[in-house]
Protein backbone atom coordinates (compact mmCIF):
# COMPACT_ATOMS: atom_id res chain seq x y z
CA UNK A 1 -0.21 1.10 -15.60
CA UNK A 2 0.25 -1.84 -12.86
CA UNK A 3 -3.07 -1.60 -11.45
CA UNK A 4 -6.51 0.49 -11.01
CA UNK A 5 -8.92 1.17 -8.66
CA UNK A 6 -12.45 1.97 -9.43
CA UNK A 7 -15.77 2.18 -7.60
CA UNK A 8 -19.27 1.38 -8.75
CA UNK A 9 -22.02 3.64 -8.09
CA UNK A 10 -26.38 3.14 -9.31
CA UNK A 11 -25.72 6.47 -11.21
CA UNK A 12 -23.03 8.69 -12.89
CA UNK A 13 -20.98 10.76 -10.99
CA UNK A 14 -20.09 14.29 -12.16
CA UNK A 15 -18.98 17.68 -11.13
CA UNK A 16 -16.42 16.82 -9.26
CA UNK A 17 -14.48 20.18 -8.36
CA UNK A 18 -10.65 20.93 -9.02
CA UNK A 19 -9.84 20.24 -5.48
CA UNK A 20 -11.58 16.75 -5.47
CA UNK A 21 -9.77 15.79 -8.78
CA UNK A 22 -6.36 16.42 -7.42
CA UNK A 23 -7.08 14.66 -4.43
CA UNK A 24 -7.95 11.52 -6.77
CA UNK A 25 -4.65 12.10 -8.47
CA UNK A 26 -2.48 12.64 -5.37
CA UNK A 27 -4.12 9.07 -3.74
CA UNK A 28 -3.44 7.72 -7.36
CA UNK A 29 0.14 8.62 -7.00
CA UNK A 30 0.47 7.87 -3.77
CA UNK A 31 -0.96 4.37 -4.28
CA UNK A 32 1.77 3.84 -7.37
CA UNK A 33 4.52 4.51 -5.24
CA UNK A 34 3.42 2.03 -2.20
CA UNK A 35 2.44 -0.42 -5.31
CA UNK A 36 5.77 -0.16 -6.61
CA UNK A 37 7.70 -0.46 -2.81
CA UNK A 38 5.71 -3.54 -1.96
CA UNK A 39 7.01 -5.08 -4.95
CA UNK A 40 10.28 -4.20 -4.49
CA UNK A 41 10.61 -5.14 -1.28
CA UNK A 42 8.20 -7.60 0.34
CA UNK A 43 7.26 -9.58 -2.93
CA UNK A 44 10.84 -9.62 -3.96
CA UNK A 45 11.90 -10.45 -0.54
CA UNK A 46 9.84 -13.11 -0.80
CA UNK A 47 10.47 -14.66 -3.99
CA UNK A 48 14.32 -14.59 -2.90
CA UNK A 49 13.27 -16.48 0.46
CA UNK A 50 11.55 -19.00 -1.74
CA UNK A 51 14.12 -19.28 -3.99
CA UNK A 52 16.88 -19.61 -1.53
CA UNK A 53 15.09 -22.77 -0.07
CA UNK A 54 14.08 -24.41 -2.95
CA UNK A 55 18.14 -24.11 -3.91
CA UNK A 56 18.55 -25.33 0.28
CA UNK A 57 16.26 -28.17 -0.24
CA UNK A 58 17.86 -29.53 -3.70
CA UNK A 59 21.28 -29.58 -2.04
């Protein structure tokens, strides 16, 4: 797991319906696969920009 997302309600929730659930697990996939694209592009983009001119700035 890289991550969760919760909510916090005054009282349990339950009864959610088969339709609801899968729409919890489709937005928990989708959010996995845009979790796992940001890192491998914008934070490692980054990190590579950083590195790049700390190696720049030693020279």
């Amino acid at each position: 797991m890289l991550g969760m997302v919760s909510s916090h309600h005054g009282h349990p929730l339950h009864g959610f319906s088969r339709l609801q659930l899968a729409a919890f697990q489709q937005t928990g996939t989708d959010v996995g696969r845009w979790l796992s694209w940001h890192w491998d592009t914008v934070v490692l983009d980054a990190l590579e920009r950083l590195h790049v001119q700390a190696v720049g700035a030693c020279r």
